[in-house]
N, C-alpha and C. Protein backbone atom coordinates (compact mmCIF):
# COMPACT_ATOMS: atom_id res chain seq x y z
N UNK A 1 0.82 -1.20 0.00
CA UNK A 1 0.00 0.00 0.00
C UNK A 1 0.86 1.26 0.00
N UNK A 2 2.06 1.17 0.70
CA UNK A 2 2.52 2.31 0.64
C UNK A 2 3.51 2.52 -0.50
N UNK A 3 3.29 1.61 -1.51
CA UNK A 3 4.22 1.76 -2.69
C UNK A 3 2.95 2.14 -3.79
N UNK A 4 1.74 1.86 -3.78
CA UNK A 4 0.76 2.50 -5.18
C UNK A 4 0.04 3.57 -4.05
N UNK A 5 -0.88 3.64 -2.90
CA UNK A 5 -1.64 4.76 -2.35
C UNK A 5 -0.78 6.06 -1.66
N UNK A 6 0.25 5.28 -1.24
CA UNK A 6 1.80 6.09 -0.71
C UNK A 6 1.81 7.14 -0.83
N UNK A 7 2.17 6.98 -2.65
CA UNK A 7 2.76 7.96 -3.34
C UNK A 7 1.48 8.95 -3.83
N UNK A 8 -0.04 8.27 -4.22
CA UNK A 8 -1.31 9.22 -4.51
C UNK A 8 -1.41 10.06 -3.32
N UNK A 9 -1.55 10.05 -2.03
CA UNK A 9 -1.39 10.51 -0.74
C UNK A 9 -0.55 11.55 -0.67
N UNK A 10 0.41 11.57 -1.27
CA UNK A 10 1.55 12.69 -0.92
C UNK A 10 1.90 13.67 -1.93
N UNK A 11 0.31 13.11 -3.59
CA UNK A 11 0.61 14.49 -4.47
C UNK A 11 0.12 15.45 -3.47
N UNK A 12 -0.32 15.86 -2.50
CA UNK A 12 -0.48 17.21 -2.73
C UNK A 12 0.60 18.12 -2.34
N UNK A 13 1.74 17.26 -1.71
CA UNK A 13 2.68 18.15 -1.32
C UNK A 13 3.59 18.34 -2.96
N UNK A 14 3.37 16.99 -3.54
CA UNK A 14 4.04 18.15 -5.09
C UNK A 14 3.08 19.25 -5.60
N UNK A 15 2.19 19.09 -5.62
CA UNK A 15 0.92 19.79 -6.11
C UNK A 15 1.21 21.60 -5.42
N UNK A 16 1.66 21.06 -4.48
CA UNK A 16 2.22 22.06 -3.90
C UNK A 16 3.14 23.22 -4.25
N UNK A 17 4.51 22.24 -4.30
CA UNK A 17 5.26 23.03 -5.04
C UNK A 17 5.70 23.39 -6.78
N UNK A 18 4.31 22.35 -7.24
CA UNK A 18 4.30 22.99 -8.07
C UNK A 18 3.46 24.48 -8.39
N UNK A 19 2.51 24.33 -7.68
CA UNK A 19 1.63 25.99 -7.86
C UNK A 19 2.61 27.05 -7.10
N UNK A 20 3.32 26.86 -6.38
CA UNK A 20 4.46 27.69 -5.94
C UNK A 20 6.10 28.20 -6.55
N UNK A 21 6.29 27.20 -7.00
CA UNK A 21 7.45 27.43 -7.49
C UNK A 21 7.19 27.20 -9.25
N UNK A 22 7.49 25.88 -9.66
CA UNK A 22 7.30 25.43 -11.11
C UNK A 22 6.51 25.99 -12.10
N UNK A 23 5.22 25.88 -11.73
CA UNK A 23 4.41 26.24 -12.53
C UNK A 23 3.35 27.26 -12.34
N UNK A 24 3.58 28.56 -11.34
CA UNK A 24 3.13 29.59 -10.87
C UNK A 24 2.09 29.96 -12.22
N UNK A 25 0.67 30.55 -11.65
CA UNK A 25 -0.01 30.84 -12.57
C UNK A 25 -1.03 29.85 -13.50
N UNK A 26 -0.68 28.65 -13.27
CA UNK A 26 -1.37 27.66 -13.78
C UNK A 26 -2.94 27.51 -13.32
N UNK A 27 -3.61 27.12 -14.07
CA UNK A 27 -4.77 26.33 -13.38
C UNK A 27 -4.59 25.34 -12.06
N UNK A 28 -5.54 25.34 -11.26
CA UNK A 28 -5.07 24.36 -10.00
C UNK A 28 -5.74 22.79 -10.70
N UNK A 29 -7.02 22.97 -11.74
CA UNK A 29 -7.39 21.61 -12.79
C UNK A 29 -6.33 20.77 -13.30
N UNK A 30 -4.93 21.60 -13.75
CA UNK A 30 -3.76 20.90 -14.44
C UNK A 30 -3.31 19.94 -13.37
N UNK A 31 -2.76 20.92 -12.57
CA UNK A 31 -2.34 20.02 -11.06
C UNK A 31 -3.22 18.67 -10.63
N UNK A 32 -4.34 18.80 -10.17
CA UNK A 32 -5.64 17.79 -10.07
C UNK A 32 -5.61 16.82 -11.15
N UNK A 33 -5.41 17.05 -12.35
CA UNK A 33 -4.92 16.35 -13.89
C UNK A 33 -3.70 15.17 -13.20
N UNK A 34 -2.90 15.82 -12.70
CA UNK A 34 -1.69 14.56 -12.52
C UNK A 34 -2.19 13.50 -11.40
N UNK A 35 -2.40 14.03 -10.07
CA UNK A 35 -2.70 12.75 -9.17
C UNK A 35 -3.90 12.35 -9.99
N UNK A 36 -5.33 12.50 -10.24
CA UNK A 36 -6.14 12.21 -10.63
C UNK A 36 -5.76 10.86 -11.85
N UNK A 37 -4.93 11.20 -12.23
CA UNK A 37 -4.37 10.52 -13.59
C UNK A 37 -3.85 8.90 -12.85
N UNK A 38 -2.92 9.52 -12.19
CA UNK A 38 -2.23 8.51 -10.84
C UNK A 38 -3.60 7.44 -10.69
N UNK A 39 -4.32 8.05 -9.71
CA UNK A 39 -5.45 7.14 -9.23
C UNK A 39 -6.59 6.53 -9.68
N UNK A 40 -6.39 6.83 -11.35
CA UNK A 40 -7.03 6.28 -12.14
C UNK A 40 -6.39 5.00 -12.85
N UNK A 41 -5.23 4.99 -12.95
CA UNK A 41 -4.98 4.07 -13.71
C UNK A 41 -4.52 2.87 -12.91
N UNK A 42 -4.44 3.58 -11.29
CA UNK A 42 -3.93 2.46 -10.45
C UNK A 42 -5.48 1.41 -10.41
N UNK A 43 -6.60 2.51 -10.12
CA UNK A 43 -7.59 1.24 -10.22
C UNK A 43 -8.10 0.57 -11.07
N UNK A 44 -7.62 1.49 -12.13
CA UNK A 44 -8.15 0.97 -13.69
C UNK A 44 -7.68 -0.95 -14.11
N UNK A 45 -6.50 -0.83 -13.51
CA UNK A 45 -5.28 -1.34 -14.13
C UNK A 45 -5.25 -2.73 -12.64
N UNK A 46 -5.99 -2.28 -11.74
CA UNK A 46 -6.48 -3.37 -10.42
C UNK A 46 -6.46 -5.28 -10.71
N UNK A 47 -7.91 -4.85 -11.63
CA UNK A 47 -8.27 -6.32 -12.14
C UNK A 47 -7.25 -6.92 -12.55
N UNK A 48 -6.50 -6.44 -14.07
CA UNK A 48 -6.18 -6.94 -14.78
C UNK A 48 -4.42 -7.72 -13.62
N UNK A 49 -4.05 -6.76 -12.86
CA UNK A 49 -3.02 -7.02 -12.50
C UNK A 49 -3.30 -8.32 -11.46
N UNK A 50 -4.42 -8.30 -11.08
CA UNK A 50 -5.30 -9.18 -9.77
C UNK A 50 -4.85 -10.74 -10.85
N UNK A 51 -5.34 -10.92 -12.18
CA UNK A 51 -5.25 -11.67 -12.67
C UNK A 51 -3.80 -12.12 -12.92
N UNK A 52 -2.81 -11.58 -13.38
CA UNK A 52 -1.26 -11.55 -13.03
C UNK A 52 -0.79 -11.93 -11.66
N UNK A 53 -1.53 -11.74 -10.42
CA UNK A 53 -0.94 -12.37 -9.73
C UNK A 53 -1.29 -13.62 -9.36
N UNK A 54 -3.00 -13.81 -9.76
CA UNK A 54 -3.13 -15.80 -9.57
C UNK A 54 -2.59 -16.41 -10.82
N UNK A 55 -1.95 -16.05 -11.69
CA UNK A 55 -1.25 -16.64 -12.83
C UNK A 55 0.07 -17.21 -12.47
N UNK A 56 0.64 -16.42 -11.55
CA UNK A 56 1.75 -16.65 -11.21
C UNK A 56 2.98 -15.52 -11.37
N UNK A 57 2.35 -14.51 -11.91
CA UNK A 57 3.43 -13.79 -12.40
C UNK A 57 3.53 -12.43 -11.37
N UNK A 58 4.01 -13.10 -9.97
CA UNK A 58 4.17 -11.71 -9.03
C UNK A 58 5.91 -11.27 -8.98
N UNK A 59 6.58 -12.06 -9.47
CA UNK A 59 7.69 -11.45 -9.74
C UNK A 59 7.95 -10.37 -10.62
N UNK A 60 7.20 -11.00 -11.66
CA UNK A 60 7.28 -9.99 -13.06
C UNK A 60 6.77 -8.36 -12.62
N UNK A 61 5.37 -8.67 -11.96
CA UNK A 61 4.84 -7.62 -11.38
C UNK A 61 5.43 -6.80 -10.77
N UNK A 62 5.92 -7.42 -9.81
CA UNK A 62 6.84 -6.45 -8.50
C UNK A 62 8.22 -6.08 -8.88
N UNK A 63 9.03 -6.43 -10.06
CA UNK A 63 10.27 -6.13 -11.04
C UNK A 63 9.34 -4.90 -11.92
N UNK A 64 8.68 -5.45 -12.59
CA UNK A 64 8.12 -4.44 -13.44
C UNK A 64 7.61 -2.85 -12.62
N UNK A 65 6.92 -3.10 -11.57
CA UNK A 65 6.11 -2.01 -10.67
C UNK A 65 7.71 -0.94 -10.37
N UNK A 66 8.69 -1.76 -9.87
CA UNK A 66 9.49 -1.41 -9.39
C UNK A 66 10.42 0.17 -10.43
N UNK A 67 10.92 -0.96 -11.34
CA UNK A 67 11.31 -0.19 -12.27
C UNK A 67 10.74 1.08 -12.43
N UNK A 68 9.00 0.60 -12.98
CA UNK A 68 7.80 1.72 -13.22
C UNK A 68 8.73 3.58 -12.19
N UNK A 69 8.25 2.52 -11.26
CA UNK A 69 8.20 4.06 -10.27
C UNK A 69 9.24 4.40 -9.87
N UNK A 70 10.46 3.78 -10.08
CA UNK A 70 11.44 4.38 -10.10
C UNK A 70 12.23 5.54 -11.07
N UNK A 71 11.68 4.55 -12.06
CA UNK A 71 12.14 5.64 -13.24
C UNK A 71 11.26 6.70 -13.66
N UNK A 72 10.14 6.46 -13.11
CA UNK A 72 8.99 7.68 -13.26
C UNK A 72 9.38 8.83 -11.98
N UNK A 73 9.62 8.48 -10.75
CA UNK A 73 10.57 9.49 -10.13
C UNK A 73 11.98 10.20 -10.66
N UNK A 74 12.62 9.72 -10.82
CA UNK A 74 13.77 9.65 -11.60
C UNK A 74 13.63 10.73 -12.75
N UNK A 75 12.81 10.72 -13.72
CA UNK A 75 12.26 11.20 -15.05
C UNK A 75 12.01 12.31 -14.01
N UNK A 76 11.00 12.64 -13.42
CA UNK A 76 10.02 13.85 -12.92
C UNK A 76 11.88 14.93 -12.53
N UNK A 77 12.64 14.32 -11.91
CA UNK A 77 13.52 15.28 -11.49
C UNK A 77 14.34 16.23 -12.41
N UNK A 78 14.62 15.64 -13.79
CA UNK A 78 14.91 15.99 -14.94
C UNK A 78 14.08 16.38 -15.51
N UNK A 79 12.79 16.54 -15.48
CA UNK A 79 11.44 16.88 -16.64
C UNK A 79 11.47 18.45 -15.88
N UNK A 80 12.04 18.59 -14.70
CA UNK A 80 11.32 20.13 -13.87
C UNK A 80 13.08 21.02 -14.17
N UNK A 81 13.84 20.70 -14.93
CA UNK A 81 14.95 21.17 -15.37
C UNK A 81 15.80 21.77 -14.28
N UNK A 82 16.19 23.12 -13.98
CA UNK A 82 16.81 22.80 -12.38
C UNK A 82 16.36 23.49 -11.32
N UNK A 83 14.74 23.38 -11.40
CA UNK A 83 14.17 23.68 -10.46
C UNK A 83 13.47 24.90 -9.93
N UNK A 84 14.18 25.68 -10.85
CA UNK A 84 13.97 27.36 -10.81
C UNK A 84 12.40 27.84 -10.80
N UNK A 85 12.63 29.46 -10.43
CA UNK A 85 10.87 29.63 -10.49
C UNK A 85 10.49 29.50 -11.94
N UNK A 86 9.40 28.88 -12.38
CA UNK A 86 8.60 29.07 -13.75
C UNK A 86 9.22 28.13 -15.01
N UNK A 87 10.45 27.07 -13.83
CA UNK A 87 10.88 26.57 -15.20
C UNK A 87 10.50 24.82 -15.50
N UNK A 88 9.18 25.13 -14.44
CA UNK A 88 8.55 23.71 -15.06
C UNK A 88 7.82 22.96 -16.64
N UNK A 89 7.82 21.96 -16.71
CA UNK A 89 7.47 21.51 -17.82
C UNK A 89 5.74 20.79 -17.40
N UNK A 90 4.61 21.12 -18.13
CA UNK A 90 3.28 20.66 -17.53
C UNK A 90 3.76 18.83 -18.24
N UNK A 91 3.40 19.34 -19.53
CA UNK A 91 3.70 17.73 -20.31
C UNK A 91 4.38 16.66 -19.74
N UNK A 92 5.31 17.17 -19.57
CA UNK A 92 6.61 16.29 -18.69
C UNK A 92 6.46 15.77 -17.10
N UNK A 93 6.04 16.57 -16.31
CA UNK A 93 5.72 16.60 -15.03
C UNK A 93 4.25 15.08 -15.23
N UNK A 94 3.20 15.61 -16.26
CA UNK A 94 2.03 14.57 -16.09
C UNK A 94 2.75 13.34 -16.50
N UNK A 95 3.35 12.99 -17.83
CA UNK A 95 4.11 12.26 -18.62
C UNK A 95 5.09 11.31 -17.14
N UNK A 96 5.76 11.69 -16.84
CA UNK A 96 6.49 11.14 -15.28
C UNK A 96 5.70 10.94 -14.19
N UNK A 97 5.17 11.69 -14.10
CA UNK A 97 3.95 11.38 -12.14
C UNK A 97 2.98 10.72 -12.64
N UNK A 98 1.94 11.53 -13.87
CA UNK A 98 1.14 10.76 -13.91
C UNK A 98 0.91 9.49 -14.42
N UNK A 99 1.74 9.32 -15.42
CA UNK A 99 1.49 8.15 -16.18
C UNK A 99 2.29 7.09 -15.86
N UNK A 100 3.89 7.52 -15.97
CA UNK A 100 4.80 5.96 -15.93
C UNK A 100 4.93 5.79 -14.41
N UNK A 101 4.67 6.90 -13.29
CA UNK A 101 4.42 6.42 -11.96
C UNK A 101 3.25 5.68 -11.70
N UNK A 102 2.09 6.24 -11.86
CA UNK A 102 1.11 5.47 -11.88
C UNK A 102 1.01 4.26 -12.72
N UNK A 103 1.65 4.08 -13.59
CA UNK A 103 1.56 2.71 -13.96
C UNK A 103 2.26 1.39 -13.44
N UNK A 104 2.95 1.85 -12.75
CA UNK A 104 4.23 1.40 -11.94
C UNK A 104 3.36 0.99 -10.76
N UNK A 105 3.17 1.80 -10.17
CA UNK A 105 2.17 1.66 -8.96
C UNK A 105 0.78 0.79 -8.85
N UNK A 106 0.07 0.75 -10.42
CA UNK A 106 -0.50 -0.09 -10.50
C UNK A 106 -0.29 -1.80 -10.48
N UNK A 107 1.04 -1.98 -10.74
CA UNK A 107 1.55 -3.30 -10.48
C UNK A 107 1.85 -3.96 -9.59
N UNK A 108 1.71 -2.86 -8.27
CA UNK A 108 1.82 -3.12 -6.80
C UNK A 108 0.16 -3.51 -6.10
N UNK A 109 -0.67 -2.99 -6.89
CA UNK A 109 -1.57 -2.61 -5.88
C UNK A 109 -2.97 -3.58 -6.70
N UNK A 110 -3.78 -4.55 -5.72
CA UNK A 110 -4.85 -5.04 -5.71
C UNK A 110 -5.97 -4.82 -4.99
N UNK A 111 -7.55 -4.80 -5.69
CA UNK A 111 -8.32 -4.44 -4.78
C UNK A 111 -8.73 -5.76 -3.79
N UNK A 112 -8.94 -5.81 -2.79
CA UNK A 112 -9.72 -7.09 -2.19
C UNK A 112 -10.43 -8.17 -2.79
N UNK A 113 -11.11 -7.85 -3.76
CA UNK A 113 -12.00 -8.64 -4.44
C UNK A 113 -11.06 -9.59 -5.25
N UNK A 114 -10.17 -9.26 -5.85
CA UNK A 114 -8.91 -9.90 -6.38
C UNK A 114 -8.12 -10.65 -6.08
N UNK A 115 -8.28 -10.98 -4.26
CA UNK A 115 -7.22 -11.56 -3.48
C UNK A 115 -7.70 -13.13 -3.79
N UNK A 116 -8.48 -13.89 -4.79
CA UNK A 116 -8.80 -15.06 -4.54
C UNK A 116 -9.52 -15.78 -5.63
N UNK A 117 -8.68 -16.55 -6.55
CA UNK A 117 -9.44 -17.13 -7.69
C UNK A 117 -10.79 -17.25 -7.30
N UNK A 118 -12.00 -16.78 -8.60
CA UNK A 118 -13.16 -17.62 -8.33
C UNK A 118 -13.47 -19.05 -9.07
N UNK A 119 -12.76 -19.77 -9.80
CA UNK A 119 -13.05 -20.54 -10.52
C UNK A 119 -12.94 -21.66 -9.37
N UNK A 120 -11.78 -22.26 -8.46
CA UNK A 120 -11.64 -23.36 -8.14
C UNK A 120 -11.81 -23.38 -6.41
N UNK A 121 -11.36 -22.64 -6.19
CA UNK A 121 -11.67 -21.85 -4.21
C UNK A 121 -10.50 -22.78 -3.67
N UNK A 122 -9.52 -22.99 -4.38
CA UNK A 122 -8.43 -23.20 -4.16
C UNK A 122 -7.62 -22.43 -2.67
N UNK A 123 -7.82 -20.99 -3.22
CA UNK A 123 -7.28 -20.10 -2.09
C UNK A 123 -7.53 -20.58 -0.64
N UNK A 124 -8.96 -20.84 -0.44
CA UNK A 124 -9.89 -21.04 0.84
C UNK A 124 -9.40 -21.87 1.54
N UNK A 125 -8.48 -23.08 1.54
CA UNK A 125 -7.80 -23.93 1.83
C UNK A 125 -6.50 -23.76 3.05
């Protein structure tokens, strides 16, 4: 949880500095645009990953997730160039937080309903 909701939890402190520093003047909708983006695709992306892990493939998942959000942090620090007032990038900033983090994050994270094949009740055992 604290590797996919973690990180949705703590846009607002980027959200933050971005209406302060980066991207002064912006819409506060753009901002709302990135986590929103985040927490969409983490649940979007729930099922399908739910199914990846009774397949067997939680390694792949948790290698893959990993990478995801690493390099989607990673990216975001270089996308905001060196930090200065006004010298953020919107494209870049969503492109890194919202998308390849959140997709990353989606590989971590299952809803409940997911925790348990329904075909054989195998799990129940």
């Amino acid at each position: 949880m604290f590797n996919s909701w973690g990180i949705v939890n703590a846009y607002g402190t980027y959200a933050s500095y971005y209406m302060q520093h980066l991207l002064p003047g912006d819409d506060i909708l753009l901002f709302n645009l990135i986590g929103s983006t985040q927490s969409f695709i983490v649940l979007l992306l729930s099922a399908p990953v739910g199914r990846f892990l009774d397949a067997g493939y939680h390694r792949t998942l948790i290698i893959t997730g990993s990478v995801l959000v690493v390099l989607g942090q990673f990216l975001l620090s270089v996308s905001v160039g060196d930090g200065g007032y006004g010298q953020g990038n919107y494209g870049l900033i969503w492109l890194t937080q919202g998308l390849i983090t959140g997709l990353g994050m989606a590989c971590f994270f299952v809803t409940s309903s997911q925790g348990m094949c329904r075909k054989c009740l195998c799990c129940e055992k």
